[in-house]
PDB file of N, CA and C in Angstrom:
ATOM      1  N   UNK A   1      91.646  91.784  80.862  1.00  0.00           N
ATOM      2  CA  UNK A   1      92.919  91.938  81.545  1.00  0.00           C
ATOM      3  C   UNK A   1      93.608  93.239  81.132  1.00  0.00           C
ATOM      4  N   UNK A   2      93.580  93.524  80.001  1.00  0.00           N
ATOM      5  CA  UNK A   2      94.266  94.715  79.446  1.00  0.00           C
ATOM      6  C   UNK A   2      93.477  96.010  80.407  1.00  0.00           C
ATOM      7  N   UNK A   3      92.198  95.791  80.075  1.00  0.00           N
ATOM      8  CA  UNK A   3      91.327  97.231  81.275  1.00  0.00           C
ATOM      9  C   UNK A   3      92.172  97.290  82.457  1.00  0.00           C
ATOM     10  N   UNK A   4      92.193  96.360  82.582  1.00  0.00           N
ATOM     11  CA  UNK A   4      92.799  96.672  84.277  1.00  0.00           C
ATOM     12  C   UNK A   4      94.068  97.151  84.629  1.00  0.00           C
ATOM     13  N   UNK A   5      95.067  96.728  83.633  1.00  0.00           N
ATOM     14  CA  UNK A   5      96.209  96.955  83.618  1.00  0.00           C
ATOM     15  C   UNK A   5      96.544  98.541  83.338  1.00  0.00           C
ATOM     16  N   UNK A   6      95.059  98.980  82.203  1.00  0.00           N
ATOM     17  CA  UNK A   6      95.149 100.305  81.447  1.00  0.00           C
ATOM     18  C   UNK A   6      94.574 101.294  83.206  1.00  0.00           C
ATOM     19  N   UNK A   7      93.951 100.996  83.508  1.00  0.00           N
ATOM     20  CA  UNK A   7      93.022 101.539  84.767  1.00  0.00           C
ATOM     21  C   UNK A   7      94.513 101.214  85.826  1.00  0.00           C
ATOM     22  N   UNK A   8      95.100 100.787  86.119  1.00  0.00           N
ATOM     23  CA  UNK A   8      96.539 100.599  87.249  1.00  0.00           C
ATOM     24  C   UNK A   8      97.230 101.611  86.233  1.00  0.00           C
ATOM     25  N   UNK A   9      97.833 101.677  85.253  1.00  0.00           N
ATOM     26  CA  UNK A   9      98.623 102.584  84.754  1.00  0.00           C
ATOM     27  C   UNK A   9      98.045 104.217  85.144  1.00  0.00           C
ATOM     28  N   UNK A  10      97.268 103.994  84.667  1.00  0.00           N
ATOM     29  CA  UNK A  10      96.587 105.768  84.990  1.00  0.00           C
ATOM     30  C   UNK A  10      96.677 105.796  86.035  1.00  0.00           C
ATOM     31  N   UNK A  11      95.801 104.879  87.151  1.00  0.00           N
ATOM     32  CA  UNK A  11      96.260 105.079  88.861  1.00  0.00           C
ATOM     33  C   UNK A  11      97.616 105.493  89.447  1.00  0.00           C
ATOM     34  N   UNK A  12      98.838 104.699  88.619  1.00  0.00           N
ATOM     35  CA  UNK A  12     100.068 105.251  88.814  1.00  0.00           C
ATOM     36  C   UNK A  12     100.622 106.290  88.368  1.00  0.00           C
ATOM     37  N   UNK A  13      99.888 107.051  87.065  1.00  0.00           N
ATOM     38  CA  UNK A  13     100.417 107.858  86.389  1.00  0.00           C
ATOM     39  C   UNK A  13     100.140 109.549  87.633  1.00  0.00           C
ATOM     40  N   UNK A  14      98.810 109.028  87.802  1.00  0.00           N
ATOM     41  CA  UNK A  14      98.057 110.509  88.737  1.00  0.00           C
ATOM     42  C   UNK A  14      98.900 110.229  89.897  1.00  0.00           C
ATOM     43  N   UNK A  15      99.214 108.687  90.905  1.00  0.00           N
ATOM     44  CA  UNK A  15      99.807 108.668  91.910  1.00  0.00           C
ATOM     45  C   UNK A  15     100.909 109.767  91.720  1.00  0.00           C
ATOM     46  N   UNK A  16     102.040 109.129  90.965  1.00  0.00           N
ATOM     47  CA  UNK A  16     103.004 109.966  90.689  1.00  0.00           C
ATOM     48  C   UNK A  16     103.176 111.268  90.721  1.00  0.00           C
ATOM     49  N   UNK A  17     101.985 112.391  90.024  1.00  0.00           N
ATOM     50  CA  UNK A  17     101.193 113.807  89.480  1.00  0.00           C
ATOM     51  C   UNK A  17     101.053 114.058  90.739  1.00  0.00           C
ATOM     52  N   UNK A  18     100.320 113.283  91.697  1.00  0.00           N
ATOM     53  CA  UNK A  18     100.156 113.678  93.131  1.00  0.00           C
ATOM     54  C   UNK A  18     100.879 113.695  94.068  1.00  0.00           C
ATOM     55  N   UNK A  19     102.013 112.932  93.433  1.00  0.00           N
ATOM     56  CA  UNK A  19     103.299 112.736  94.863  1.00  0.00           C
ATOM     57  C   UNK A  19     104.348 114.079  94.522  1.00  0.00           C
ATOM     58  N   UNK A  20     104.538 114.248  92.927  1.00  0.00           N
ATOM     59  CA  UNK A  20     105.497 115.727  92.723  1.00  0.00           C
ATOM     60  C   UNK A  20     104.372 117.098  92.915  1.00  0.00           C
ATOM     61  N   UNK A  21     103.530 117.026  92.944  1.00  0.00           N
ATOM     62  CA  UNK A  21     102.669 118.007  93.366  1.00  0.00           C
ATOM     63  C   UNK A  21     102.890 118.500  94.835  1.00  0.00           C
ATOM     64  N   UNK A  22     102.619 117.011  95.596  1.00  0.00           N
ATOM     65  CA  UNK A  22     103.168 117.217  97.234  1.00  0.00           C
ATOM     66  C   UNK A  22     104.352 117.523  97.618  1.00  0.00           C
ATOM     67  N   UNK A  23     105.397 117.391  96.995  1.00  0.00           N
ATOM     68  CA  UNK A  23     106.721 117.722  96.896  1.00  0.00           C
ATOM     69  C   UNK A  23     107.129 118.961  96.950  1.00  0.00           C
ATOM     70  N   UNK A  24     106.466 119.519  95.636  1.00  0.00           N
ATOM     71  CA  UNK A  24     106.626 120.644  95.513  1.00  0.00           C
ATOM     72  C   UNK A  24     106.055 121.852  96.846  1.00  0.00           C
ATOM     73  N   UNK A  25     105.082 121.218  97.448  1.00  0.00           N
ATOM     74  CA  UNK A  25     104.518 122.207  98.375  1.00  0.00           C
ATOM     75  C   UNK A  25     104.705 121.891  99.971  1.00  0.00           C
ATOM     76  N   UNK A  26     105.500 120.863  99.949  1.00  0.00           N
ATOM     77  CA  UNK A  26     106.095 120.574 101.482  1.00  0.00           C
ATOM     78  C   UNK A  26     107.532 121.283 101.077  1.00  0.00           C
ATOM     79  N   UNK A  27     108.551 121.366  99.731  1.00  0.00           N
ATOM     80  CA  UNK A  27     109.860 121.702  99.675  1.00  0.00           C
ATOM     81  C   UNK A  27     109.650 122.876  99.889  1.00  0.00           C
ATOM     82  N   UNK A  28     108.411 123.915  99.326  1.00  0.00           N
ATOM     83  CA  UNK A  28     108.554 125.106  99.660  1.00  0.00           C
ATOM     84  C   UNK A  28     107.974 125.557 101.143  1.00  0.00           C
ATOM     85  N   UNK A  29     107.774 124.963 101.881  1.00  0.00           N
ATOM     86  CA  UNK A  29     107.537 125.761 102.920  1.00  0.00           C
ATOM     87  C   UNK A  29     107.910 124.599 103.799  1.00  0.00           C
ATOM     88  N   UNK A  30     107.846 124.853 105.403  1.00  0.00           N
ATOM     89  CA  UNK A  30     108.379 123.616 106.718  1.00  0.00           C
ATOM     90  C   UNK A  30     107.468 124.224 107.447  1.00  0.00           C
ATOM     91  N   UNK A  31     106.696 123.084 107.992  1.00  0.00           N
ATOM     92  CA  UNK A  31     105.563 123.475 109.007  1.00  0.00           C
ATOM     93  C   UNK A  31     105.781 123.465 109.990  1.00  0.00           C
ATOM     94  N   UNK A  32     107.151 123.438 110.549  1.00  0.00           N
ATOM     95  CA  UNK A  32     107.180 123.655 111.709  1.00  0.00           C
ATOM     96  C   UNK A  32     107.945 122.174 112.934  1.00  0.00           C
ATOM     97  N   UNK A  33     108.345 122.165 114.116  1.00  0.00           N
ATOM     98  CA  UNK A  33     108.714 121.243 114.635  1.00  0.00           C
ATOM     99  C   UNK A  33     107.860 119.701 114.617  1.00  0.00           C
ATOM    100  N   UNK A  34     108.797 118.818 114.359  1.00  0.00           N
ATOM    101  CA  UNK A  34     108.118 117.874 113.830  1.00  0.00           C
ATOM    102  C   UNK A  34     107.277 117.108 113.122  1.00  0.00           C
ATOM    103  N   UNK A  35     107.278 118.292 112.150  1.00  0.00           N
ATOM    104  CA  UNK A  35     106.457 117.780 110.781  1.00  0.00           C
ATOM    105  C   UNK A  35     107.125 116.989 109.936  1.00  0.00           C
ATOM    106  N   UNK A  36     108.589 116.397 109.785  1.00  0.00           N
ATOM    107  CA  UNK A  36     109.478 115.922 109.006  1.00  0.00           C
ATOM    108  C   UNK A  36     108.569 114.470 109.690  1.00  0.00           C
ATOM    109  N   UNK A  37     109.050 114.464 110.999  1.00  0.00           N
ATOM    110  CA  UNK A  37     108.191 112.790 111.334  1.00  0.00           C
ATOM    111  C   UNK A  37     107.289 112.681 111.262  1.00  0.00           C
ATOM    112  N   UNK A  38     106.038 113.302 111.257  1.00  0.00           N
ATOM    113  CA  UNK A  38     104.519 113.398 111.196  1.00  0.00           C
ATOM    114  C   UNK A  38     104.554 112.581 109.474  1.00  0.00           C
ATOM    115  N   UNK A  39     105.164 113.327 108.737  1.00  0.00           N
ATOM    116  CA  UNK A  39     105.352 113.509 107.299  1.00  0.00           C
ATOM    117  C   UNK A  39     106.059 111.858 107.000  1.00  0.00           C
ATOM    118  N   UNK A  40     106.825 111.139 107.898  1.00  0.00           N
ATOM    119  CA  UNK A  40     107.520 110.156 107.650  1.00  0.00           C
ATOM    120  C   UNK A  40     106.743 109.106 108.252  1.00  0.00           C
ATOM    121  N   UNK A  41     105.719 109.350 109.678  1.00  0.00           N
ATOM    122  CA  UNK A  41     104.674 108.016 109.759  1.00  0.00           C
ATOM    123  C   UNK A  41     103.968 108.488 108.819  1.00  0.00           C
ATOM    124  N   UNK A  42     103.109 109.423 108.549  1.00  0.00           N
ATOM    125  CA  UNK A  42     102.281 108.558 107.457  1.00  0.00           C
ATOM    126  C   UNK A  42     102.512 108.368 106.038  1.00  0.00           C
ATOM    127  N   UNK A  43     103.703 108.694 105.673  1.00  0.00           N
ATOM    128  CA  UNK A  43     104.276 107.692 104.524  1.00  0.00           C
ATOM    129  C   UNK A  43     104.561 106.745 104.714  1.00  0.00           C
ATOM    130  N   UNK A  44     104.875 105.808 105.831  1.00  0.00           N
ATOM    131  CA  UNK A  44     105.369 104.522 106.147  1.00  0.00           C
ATOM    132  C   UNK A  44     104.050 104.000 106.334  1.00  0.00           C
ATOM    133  N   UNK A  45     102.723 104.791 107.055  1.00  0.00           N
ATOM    134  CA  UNK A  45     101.257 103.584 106.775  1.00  0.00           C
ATOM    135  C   UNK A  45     100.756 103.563 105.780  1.00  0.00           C
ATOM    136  N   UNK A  46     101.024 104.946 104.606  1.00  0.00           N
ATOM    137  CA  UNK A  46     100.664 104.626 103.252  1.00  0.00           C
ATOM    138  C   UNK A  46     101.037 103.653 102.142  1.00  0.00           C
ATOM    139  N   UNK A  47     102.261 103.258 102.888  1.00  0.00           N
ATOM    140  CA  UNK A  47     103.117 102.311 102.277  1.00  0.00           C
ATOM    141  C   UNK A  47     102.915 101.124 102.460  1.00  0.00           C
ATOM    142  N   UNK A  48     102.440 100.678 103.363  1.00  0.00           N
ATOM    143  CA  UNK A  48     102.127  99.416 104.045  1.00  0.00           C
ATOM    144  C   UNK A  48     100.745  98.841 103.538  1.00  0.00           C
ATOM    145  N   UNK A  49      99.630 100.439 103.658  1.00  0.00           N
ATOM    146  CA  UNK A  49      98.318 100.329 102.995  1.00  0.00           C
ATOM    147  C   UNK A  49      98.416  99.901 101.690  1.00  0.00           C
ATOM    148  N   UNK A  50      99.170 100.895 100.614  1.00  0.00           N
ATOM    149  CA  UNK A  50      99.454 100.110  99.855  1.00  0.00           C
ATOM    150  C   UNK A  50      99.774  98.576  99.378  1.00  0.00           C
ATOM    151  N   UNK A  51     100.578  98.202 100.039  1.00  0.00           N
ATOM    152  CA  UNK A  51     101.341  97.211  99.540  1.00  0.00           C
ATOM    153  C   UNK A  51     100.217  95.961  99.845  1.00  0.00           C
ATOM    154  N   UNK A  52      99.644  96.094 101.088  1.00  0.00           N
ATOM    155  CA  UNK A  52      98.859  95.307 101.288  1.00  0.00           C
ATOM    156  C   UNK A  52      97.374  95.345 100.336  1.00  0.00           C
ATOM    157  N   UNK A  53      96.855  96.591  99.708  1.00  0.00           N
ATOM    158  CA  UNK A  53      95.807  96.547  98.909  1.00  0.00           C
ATOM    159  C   UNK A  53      96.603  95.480  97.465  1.00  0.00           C
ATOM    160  N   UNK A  54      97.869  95.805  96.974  1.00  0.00           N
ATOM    161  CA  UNK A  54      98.739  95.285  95.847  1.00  0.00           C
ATOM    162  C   UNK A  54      98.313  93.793  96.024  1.00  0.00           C
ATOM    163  N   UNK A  55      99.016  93.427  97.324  1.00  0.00           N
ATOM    164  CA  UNK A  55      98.591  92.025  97.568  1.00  0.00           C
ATOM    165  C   UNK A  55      97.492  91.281  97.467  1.00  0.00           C
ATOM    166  N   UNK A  56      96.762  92.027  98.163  1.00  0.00           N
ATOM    167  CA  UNK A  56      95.580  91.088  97.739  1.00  0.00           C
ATOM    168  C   UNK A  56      94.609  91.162  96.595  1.00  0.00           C
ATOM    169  N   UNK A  57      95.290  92.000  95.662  1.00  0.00           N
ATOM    170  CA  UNK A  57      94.916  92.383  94.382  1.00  0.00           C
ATOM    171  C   UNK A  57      95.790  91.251  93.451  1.00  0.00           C
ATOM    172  N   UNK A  58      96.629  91.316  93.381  1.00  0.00           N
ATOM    173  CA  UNK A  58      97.671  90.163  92.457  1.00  0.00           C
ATOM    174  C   UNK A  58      98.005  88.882  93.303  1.00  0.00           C
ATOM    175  N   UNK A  59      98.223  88.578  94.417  1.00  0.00           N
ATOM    176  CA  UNK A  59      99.340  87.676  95.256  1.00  0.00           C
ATOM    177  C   UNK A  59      97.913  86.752  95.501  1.00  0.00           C
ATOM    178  N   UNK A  60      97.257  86.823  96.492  1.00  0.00           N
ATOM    179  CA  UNK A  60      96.483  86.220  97.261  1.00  0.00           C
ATOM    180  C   UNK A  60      95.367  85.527  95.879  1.00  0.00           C
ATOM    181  N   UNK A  61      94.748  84.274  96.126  1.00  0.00           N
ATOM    182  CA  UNK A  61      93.857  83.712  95.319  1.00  0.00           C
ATOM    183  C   UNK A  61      92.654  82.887  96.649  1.00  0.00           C
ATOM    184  N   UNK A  62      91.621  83.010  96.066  1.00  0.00           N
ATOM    185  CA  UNK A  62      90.252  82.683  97.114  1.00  0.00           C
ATOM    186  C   UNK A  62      90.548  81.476  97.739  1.00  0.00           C
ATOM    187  N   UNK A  63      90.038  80.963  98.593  1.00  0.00           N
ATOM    188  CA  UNK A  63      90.299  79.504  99.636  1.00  0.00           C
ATOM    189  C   UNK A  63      90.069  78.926  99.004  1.00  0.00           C
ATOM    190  N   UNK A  64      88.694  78.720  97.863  1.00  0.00           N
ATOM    191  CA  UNK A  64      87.878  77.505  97.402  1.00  0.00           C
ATOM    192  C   UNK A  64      88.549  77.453  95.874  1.00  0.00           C
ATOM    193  N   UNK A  65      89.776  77.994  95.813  1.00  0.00           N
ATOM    194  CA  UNK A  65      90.739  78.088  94.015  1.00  0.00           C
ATOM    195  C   UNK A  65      91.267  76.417  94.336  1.00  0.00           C
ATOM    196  N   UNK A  66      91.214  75.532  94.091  1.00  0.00           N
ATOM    197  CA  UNK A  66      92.273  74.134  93.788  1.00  0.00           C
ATOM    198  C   UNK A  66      93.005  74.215  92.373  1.00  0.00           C
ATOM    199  N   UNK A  67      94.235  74.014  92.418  1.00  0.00           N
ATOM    200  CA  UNK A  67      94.947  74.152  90.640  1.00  0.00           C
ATOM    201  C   UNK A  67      94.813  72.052  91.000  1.00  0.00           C
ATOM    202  N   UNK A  68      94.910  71.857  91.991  1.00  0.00           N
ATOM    203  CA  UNK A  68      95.494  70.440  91.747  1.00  0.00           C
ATOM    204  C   UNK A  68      94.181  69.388  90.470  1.00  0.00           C
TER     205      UNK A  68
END
């Protein structure tokens, strides 16, 4: 359990490394008409992708699990 937790930390640590990286190089320059929304759907399906990989990583448990 600890591996995994250590392996998600680093995943978040680089996420992070990779999101101020992108920051930095969309703040300095604008690509032009309608790249702000281009830029805002696919952060909203990355977000979703996400959340849904999260889920069925922690939330969801197999059909054939019984606790009873």
């Amino acid at each position: 359990m600890i591996k995994r937790i250590d392996r998600i930390l680093v995943l978040l640590i680089a996420l992070v490394a990779a999101l101020i990286a992108a920051d930095a190089v969309v703040a300095a320059s604008d690509f032009g008409p309608g790249f702000h929304a281009v830029l805002g759907l696919g952060s909203c399906v990355l977000v979703v992708l996400v959340s849904k990989a999260l889920g069925r990583l922690f939330l969801q448990r197999p059909e054939d699990s019984d606790d009873a």
